[in-house]
Protein backbone atom coordinates (compact mmCIF):
# COMPACT_ATOMS: atom_id res chain seq x y z
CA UNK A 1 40.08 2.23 30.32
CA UNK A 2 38.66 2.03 26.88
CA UNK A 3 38.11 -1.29 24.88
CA UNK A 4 40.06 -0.98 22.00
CA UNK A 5 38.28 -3.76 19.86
CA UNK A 6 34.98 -2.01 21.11
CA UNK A 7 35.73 1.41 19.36
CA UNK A 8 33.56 2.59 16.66
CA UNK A 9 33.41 5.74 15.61
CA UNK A 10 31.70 5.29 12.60
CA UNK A 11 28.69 3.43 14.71
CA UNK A 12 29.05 6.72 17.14
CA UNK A 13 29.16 9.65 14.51
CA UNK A 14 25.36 7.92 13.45
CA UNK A 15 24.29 8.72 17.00
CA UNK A 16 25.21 12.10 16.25
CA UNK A 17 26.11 15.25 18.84
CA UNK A 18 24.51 18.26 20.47
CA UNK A 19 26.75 21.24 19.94
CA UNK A 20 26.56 24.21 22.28
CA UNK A 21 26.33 27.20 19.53
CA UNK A 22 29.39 29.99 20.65
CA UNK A 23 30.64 32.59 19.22
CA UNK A 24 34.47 33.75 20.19
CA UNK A 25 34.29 31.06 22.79
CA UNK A 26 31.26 31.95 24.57
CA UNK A 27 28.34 30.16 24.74
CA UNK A 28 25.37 31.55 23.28
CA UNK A 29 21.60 31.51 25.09
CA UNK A 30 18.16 32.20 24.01
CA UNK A 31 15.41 33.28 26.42
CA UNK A 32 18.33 32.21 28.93
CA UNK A 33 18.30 28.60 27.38
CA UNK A 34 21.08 27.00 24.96
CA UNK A 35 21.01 27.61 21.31
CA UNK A 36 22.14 23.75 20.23
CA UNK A 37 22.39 22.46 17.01
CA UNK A 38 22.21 18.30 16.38
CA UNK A 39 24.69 16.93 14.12
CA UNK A 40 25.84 13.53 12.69
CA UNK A 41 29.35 12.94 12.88
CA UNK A 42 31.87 13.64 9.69
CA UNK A 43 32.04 9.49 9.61
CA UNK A 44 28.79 8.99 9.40
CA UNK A 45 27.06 7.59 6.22
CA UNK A 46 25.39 11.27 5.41
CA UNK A 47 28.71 12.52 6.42
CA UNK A 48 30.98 10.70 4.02
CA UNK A 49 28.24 10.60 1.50
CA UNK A 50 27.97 14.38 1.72
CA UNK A 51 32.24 14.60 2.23
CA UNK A 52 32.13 12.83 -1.43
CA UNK A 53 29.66 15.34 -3.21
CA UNK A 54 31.23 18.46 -1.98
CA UNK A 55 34.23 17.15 -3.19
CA UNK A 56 32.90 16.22 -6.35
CA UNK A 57 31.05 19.83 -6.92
CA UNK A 58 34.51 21.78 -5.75
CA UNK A 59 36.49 19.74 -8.69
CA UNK A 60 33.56 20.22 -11.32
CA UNK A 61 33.97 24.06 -10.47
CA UNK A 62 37.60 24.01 -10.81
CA UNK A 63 37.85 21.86 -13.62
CA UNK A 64 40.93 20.23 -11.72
CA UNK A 65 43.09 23.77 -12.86
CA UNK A 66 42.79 25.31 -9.77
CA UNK A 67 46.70 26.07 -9.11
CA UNK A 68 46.64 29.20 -6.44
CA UNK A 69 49.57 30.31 -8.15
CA UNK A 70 48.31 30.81 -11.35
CA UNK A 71 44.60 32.67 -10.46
CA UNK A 72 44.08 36.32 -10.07
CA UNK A 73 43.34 37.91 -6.83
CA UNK A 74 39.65 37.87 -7.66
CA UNK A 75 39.79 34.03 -8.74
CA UNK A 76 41.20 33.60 -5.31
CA UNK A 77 38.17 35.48 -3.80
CA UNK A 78 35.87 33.53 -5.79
CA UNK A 79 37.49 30.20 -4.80
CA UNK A 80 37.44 30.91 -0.91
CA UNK A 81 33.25 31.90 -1.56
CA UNK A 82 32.79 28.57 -3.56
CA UNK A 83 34.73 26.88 -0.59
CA UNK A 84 32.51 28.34 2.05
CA UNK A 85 29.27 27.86 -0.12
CA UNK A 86 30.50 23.87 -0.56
CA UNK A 87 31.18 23.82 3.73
CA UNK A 88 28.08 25.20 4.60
CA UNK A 89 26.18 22.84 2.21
CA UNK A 90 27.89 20.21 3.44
CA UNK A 91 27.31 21.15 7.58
CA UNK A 92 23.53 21.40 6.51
CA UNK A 93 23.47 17.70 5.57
CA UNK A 94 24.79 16.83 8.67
CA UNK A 95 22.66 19.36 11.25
CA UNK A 96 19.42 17.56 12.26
CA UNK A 97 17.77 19.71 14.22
CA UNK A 98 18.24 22.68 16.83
CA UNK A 99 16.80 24.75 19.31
CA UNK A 100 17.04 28.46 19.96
CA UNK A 101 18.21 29.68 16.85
CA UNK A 102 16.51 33.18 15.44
CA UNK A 103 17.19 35.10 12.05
CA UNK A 104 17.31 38.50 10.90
CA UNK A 105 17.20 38.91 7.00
CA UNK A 106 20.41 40.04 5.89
CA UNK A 107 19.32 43.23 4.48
CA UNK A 108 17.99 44.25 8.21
CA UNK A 109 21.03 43.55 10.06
CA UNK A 110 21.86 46.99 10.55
CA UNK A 111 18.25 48.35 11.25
CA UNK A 112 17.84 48.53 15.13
CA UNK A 113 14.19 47.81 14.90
CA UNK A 114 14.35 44.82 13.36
CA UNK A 115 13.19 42.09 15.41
CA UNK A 116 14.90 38.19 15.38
CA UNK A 117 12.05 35.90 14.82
CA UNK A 118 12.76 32.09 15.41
CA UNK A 119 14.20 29.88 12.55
CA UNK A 120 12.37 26.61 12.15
CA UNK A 121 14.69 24.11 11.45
CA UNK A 122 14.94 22.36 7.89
CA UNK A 123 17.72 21.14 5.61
CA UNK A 124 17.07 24.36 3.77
CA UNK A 125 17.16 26.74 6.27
CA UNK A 126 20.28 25.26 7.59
CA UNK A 127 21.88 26.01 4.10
CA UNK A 128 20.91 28.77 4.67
CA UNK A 129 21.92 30.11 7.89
CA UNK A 130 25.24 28.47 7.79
CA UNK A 131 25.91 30.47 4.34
CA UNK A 132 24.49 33.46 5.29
CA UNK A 133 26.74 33.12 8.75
CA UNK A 134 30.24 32.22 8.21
CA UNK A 135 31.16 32.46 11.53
CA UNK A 136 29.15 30.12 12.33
CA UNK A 137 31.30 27.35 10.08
CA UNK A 138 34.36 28.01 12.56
CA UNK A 139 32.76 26.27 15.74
CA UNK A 140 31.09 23.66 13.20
CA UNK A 141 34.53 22.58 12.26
CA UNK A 142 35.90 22.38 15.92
CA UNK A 143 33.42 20.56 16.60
CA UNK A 144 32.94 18.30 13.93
CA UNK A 145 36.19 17.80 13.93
CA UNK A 146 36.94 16.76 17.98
CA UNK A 147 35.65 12.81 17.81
CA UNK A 148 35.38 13.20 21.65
CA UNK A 149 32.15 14.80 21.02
CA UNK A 150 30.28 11.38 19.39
CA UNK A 151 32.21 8.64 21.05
CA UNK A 152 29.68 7.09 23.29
CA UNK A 153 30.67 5.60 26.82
CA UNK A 154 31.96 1.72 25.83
CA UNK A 155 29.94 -0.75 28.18
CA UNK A 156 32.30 -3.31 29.43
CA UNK A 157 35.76 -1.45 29.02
């Protein structure tokens, strides 16, 4: 039984979780080893920090007119890109690290010969990946948003 005066998930989403990278449910492996990515939780200090400024860069763009009703099919479109731009900006803040992950430019995604070559891990490259990979931002926000993934085991409960 769980503590309730000992729950913090604020203090947990700073210890941050490994996720298990899938795609349509299925884990995904590298050299027969986990791709993971490291993440601090949404309620962590980076998280709400970086919560705030993506909200503050969507409302900028929209100059707080953005009524769906009122846009044009292609102001639509270029609302859901600025949207998926702002999330995967905001998921790079919060990945610190990972393991496994490779990259094929997205001009040779269709050429058979070309060859994945490992992604080192940086703040940048994490932009980038997760922008470049929107499926990717799916199982970010499942797990993200599950807070059974950072709640640590309460000593004493």
């Amino acid at each position: 039984m769980t503590a309730f005066a000992r729950i913090n998930t604020r203090q947990d989403a700073e210890q941050g979780a490994i996720w298990h990278v899938e795609f349509d449910s299925e884990p995904l492996f590298h050299e027969e080893k986990p791709i993971e990515m490291d993440f601090l939780g949404l309620e962590s200090d980076v998280g709400r920090r970086a919560a705030a400024a993506m909200v503050r860069k969507m409302d900028k763009k929209s100059k707080g007119k953005r009524k769906a009703a009122s846009l044009s099919v292609q102001e639509m479109i270029d609302t859901a890109e600025d949207s998926e731009q702002a999330r995967a900006e905001f998921y790079s803040k919060l990945c610190t690290g990972w393991r496994g992950v490779t990259y094929i430019e997205d001009k040779d995604l269709d050429d058979p010969e070309a060859e994945p070559v490992p992604m080192e891990f940086s703040q940048a490259n994490a932009a980038k990946l997760f922008s470049t990979r929107s499926w990717l931002l799916v199982g970010i926000d499942d797990f993200l948003g599950d807070k059974s993934n950072f709640l640590r085991e309460i000593v004493g409960s």
